[in-house]
N, C-alpha and C. Protein backbone atom coordinates (compact mmCIF):
# COMPACT_ATOMS: atom_id res chain seq x y z
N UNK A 1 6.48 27.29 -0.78
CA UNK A 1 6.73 27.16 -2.20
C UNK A 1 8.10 26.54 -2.46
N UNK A 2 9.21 27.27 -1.59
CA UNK A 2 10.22 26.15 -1.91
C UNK A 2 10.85 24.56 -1.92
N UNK A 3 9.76 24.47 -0.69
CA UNK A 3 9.69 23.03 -0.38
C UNK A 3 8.91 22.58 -1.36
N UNK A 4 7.93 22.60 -1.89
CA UNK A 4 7.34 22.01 -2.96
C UNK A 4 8.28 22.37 -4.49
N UNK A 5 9.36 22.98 -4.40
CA UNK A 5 10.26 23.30 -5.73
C UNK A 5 11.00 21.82 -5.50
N UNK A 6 11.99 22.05 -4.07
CA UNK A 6 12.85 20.84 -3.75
C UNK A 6 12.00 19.49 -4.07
N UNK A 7 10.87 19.15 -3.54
CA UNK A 7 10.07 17.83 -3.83
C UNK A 7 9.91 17.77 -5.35
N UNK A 8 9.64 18.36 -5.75
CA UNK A 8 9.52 18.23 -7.35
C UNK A 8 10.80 17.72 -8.05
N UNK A 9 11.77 18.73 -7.72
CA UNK A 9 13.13 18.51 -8.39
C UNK A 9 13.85 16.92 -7.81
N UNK A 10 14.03 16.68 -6.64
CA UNK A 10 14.14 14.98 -6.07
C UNK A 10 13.16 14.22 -6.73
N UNK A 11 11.87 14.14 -6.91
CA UNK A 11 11.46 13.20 -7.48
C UNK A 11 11.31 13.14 -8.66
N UNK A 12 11.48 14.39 -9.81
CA UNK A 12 11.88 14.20 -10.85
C UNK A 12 13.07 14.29 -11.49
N UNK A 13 14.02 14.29 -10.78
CA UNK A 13 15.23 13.94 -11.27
C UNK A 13 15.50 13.77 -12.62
N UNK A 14 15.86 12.27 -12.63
CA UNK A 14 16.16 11.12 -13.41
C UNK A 14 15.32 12.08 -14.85
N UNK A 15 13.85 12.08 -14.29
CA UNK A 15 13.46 12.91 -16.78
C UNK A 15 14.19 13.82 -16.79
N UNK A 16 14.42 14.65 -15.95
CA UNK A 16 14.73 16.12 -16.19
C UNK A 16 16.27 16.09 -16.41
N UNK A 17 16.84 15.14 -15.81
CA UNK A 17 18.03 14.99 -16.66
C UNK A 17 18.38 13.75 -17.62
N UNK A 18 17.10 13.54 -18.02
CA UNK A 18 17.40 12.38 -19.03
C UNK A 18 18.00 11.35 -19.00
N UNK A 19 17.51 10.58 -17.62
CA UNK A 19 18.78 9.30 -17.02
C UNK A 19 18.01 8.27 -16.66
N UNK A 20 17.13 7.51 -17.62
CA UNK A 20 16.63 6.29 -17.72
C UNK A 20 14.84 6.76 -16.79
N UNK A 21 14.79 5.62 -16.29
CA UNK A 21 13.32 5.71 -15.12
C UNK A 21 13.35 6.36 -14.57
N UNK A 22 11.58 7.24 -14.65
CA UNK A 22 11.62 8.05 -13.30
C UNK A 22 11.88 7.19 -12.03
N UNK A 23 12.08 8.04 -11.29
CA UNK A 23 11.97 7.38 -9.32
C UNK A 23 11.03 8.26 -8.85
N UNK A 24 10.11 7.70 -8.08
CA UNK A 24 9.05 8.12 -8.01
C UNK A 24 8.66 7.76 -6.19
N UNK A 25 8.06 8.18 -5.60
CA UNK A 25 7.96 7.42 -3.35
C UNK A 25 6.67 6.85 -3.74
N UNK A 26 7.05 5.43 -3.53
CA UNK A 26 5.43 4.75 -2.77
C UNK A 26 4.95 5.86 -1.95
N UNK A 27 3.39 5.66 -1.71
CA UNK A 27 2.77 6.79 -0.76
C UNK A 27 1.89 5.20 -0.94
N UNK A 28 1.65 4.81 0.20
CA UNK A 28 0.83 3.41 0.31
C UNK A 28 -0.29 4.02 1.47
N UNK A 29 -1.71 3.17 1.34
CA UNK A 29 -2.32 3.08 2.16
C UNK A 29 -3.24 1.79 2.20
N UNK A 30 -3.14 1.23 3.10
CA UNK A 30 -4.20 -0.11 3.23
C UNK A 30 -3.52 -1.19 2.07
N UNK A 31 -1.95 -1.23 1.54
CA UNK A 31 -1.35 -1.79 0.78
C UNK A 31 -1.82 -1.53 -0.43
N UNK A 32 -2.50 -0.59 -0.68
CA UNK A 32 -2.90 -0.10 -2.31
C UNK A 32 -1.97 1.34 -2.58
N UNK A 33 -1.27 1.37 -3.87
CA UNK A 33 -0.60 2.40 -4.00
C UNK A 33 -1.75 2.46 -5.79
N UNK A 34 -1.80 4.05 -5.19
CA UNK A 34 -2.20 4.63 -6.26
C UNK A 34 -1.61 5.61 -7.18
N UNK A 35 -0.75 5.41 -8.18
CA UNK A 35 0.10 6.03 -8.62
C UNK A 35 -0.59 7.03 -9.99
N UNK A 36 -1.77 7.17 -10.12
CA UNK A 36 -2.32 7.80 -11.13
C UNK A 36 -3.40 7.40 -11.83
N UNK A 37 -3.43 8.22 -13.14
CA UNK A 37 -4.62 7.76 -13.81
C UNK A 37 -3.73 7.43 -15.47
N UNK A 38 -4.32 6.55 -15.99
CA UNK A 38 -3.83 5.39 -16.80
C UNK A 38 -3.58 6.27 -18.04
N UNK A 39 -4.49 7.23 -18.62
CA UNK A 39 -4.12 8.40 -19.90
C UNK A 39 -2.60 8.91 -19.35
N UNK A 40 -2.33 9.21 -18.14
CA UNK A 40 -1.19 9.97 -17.89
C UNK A 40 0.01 9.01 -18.01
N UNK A 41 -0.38 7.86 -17.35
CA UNK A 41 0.71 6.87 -17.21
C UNK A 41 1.00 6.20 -17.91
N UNK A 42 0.02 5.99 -19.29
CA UNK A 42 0.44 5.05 -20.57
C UNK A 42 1.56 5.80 -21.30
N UNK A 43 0.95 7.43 -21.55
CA UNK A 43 2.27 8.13 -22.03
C UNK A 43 3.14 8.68 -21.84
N UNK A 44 3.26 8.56 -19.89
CA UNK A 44 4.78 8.66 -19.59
C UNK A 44 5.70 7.27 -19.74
N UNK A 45 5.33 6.74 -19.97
CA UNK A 45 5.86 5.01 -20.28
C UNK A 45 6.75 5.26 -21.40
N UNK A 46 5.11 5.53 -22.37
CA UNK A 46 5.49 5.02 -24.07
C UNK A 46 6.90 6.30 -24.30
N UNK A 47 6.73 7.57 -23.83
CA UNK A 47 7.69 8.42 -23.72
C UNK A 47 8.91 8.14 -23.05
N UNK A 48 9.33 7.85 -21.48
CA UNK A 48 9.87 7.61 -21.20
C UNK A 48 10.56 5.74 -20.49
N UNK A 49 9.88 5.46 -20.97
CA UNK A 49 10.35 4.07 -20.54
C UNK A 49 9.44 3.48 -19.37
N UNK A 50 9.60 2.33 -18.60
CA UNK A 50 8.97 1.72 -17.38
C UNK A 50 9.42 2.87 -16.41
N UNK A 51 8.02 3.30 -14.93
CA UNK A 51 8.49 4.19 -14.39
C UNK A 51 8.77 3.06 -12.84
N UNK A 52 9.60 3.54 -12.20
CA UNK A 52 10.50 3.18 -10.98
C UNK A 52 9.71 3.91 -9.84
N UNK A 53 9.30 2.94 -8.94
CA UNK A 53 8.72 3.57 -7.72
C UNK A 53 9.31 2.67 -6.45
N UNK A 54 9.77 3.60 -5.59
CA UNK A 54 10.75 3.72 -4.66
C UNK A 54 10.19 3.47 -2.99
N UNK A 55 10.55 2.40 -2.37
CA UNK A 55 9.56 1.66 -1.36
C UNK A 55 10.33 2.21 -0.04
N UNK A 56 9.81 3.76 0.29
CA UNK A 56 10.64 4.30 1.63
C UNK A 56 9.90 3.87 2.65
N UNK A 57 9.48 3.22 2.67
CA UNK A 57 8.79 2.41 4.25
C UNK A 57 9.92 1.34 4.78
N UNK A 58 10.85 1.59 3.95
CA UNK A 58 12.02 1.06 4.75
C UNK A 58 11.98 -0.71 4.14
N UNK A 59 10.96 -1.06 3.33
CA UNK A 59 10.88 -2.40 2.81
C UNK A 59 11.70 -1.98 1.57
N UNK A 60 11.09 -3.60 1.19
CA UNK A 60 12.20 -3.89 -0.66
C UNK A 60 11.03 -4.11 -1.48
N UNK A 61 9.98 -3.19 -1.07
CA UNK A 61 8.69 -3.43 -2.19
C UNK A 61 8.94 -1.79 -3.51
N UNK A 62 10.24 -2.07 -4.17
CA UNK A 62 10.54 -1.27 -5.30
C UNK A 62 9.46 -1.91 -6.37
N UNK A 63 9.05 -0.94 -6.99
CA UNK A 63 8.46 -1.56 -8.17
C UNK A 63 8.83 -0.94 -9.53
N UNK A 64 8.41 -1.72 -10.63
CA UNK A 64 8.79 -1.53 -11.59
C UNK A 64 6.73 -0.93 -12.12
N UNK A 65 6.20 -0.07 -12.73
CA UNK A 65 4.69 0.02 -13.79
C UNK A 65 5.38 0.03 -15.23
N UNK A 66 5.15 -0.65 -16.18
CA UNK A 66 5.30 -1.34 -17.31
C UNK A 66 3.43 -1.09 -17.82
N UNK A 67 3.59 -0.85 -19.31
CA UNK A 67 2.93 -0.64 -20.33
C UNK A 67 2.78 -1.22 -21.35
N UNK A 68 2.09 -2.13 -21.75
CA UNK A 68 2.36 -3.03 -23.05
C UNK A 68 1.20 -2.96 -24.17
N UNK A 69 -0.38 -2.61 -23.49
CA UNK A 69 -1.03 -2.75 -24.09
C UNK A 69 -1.40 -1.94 -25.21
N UNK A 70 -2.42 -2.29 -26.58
CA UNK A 70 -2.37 -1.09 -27.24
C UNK A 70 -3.20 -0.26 -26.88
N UNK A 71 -4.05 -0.06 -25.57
CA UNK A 71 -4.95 1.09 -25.55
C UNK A 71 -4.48 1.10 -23.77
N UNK A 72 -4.71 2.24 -23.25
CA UNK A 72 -4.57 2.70 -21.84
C UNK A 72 -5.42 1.55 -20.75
N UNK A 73 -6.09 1.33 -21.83
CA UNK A 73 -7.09 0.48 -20.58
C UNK A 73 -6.71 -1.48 -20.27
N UNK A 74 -5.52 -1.69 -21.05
CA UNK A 74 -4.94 -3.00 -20.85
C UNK A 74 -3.71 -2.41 -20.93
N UNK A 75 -2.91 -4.07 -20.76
CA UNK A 75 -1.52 -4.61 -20.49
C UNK A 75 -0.77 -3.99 -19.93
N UNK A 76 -0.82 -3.67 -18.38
CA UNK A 76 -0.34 -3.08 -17.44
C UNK A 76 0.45 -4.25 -16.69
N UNK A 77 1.41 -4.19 -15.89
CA UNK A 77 2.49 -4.92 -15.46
C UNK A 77 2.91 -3.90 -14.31
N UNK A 78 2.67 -4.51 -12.69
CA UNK A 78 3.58 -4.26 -11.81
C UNK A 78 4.49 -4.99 -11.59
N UNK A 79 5.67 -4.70 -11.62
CA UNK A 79 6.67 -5.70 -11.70
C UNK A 79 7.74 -5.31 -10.08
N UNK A 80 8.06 -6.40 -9.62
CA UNK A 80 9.07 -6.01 -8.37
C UNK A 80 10.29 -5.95 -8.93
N UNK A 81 11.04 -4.81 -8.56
CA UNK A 81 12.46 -4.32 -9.07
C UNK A 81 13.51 -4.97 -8.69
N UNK A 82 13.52 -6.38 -8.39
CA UNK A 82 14.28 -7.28 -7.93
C UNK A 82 13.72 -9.13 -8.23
N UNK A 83 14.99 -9.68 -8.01
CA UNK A 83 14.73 -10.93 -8.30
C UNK A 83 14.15 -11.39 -6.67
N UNK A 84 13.53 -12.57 -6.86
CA UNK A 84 12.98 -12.92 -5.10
C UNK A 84 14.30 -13.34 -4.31
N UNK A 85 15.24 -14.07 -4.99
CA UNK A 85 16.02 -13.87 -4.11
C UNK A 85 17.46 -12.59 -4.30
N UNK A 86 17.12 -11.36 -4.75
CA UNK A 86 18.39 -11.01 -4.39
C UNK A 86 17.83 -9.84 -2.95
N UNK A 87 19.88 -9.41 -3.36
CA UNK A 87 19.73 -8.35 -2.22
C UNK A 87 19.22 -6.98 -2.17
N UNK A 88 19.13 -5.96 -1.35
CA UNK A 88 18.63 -4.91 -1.55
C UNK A 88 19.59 -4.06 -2.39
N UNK A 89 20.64 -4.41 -2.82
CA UNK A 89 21.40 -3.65 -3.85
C UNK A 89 21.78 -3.80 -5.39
N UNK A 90 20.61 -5.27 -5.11
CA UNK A 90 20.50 -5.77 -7.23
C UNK A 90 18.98 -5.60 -7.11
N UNK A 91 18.95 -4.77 -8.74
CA UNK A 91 17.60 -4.77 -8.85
C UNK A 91 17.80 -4.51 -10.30
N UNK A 92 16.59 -4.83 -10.68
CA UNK A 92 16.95 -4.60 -12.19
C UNK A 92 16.41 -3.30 -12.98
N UNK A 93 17.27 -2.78 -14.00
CA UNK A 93 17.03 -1.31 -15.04
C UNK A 93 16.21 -1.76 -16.01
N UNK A 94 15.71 -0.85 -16.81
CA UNK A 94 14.97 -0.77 -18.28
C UNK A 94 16.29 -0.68 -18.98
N UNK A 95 16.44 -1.27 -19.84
CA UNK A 95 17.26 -1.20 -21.15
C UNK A 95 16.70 -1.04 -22.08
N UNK A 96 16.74 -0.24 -23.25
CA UNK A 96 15.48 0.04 -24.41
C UNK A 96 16.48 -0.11 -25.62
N UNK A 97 17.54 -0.11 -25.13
CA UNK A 97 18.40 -0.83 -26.68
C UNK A 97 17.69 -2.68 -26.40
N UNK A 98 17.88 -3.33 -25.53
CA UNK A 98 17.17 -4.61 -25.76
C UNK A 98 16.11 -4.71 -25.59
N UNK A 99 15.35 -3.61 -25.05
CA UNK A 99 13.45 -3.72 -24.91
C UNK A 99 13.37 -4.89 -23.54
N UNK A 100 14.36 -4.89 -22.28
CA UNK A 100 14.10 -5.60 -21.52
C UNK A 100 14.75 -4.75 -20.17
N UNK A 101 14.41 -5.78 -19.10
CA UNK A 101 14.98 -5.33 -18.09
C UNK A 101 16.28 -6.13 -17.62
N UNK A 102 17.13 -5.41 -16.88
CA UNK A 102 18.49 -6.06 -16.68
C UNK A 102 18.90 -6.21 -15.35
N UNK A 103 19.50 -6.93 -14.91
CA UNK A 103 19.52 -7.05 -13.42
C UNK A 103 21.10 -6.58 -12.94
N UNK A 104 21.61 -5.48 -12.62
CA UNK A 104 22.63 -4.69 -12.29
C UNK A 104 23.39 -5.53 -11.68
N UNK A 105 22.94 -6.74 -10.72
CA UNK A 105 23.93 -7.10 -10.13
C UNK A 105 24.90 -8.58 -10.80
N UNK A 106 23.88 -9.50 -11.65
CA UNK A 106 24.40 -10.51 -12.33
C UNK A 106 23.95 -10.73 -13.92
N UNK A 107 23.15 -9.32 -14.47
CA UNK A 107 22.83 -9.20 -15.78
C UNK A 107 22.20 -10.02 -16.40
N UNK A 108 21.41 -10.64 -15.56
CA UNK A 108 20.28 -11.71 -15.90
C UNK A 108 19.51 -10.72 -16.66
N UNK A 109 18.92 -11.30 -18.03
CA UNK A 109 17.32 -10.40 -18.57
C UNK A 109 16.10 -11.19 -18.46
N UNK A 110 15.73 -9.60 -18.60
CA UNK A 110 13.94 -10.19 -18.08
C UNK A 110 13.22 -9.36 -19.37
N UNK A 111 12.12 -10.23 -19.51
CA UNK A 111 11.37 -9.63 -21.20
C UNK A 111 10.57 -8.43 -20.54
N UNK A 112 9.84 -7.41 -21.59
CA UNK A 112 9.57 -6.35 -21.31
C UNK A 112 8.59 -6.37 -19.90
N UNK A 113 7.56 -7.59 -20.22
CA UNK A 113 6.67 -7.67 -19.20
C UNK A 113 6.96 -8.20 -17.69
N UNK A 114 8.32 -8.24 -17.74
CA UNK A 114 8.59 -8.85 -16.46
C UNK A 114 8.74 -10.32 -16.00
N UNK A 115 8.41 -10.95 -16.43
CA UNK A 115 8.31 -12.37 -16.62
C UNK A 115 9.67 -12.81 -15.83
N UNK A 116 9.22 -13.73 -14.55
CA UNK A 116 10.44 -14.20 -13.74
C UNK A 116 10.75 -13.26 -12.99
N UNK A 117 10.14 -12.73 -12.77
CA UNK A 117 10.35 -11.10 -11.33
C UNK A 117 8.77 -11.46 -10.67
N UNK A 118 8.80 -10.92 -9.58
CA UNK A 118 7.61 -11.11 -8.54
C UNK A 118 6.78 -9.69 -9.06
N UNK A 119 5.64 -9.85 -9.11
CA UNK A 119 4.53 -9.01 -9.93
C UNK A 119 3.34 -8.71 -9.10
N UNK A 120 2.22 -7.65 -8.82
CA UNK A 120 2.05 -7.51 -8.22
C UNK A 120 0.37 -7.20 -8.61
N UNK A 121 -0.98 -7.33 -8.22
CA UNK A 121 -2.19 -7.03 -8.99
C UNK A 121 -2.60 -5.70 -9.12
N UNK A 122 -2.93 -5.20 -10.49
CA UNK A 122 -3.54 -3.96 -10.34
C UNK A 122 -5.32 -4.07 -11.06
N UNK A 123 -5.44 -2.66 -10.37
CA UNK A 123 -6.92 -2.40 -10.47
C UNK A 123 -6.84 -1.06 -11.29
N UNK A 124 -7.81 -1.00 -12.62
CA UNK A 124 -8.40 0.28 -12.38
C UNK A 124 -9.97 0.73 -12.74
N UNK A 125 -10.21 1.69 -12.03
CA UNK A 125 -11.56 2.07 -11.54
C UNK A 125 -12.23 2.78 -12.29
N UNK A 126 -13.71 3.35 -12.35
CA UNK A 126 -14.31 3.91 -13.62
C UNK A 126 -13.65 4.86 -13.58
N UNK A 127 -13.41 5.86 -13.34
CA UNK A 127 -12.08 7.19 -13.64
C UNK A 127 -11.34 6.95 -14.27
N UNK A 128 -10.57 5.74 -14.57
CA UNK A 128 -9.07 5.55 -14.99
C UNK A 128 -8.26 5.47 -14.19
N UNK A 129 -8.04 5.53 -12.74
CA UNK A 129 -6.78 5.57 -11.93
C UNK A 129 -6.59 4.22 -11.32
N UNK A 130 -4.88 4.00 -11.46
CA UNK A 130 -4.97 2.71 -11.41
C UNK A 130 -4.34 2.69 -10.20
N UNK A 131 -4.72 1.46 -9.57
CA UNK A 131 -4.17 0.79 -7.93
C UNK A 131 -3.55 -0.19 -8.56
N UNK A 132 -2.44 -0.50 -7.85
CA UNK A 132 -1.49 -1.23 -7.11
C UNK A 132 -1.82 -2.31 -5.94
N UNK A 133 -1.99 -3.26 -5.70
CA UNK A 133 -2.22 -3.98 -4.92
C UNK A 133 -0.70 -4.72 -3.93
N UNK A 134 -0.61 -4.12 -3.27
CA UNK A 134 0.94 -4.56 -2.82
C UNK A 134 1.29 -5.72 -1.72
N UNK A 135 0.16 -5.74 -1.59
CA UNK A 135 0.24 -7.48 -0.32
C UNK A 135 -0.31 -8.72 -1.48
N UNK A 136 -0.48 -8.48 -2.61
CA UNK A 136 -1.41 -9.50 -3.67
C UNK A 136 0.15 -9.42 -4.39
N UNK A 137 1.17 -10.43 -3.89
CA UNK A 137 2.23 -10.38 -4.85
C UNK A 137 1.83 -11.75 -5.63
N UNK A 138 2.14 -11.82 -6.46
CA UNK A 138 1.92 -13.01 -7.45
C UNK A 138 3.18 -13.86 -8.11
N UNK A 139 3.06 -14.88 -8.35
CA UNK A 139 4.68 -15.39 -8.71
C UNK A 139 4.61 -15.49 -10.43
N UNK A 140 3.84 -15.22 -10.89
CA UNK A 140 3.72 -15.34 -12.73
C UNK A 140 3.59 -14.19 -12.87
N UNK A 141 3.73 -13.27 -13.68
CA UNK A 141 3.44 -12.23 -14.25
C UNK A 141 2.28 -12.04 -15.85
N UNK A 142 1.58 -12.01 -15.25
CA UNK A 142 0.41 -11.54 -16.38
C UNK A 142 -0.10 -10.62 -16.59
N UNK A 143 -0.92 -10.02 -17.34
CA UNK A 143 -1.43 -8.35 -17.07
C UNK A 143 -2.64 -8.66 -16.32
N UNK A 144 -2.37 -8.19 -15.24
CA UNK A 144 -3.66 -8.49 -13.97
C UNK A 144 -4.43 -7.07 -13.91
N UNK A 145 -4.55 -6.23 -14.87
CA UNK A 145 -5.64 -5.25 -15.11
C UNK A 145 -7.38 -6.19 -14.58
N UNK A 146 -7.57 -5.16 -13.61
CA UNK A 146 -8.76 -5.65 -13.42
C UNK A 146 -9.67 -3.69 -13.41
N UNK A 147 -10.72 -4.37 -14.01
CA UNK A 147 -11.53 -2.84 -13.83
C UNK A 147 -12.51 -2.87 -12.97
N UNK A 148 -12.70 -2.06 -12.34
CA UNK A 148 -13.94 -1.61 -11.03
C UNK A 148 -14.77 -0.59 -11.63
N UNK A 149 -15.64 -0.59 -10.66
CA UNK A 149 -16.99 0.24 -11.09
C UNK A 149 -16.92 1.67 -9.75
N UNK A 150 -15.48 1.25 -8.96
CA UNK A 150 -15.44 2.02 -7.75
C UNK A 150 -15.50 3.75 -8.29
C-alpha cells in the first residue's frame, strides 16, 4: 500500500500542487501508448491544461495530449515536447495566459495544436480509449483521431 501511495504522489505531483501539466510515465508496448479513455482525458485537459507524458525508456519521445475538439470524440493532438532539432533540455510548456506552448529554451511559440512540433497518430477504439502511435511520427500536425471498431 505504501508503494502504491509513493507512485501516486510522484506521478501526480505537478495537479496536486497546482504547477502547470501533469507528468505522467510512458508505459509503451508494441510502440502504442495507451494513456486512457477519452471522457477522462478530455476533462482533465479542459480542467487542467495539455497533459505531459514522460519517455523513461531512456528516449526523447516526451509528449505533449492536447484537446481541441468540441466533443471527446475529435481534435486530439499528440504533440512531441520538443522542437526536432533541440536538445534533451528544451522542450516546450503550456502557457494558458497565451493559449500556446512555449519553448523554455529559446521561447519560440507554438499554437495550441502544436503546429511546428513533431506529432504523433492516435487511435481510438469502440470503448473510447485512446492509443498513441509512437513509431507513426508525422511532420504536420493535424488531428489524426482515427476510430476503430477494436
Amino acid at each position: 500500500m505504501g508503494l502504491l501511495s509513493i507512485l501516486f504522489l510522484v506521478t501526480q505531483a505537478d495537479r496536486l500542487t497546482g504547477q502547470g501539466s501533469t507528468n505522467l510515465d510512458l508505459e509503451v508496448a508494441d510502440g502504442l501508448f495507451h494513456p486512457g479513455n477519452i471522457e477522462r482525458l478530455s476533462a482533465d485537459i479542459e480542467a487542467n491544461g495539455p497533459l505531459f507524458f514522460s519517455d523513461l525508456s531512456g528516449g526523447d519521445r516526451d509528449i505533449l495530449l492536447q484537446h481541441l475538439g468540441p466533443s471527446p470524440k475529435e481534435g486530439w493532438f499528440a504533440i512531441g515536447a520538443r522542437a526536432d532539432d533541440a536538445t534533451r533540455d528544451c522542450f516546450v510548456e503550456w502557457t494558458p495566459s497565451s493559449d500556446a506552448f512555449v519553448d523554455n529554451c529559446d521561447a519560440t511559440h507554438y499554437p495550441a495544436d502544436g503546429a511546428g512540433l513533431p506529432s504523433y497518430l492516435l487511435q481510438i477504439d469502440a470503448a473510447g480509449d485512446l492509443a498513441i502511435d509512437l513509431d507513426a511520427e508525422q511532420s504536420n500536425v493535424t488531428p489524426t483521431t482515427t476510430l476503430t471498431d477494436d
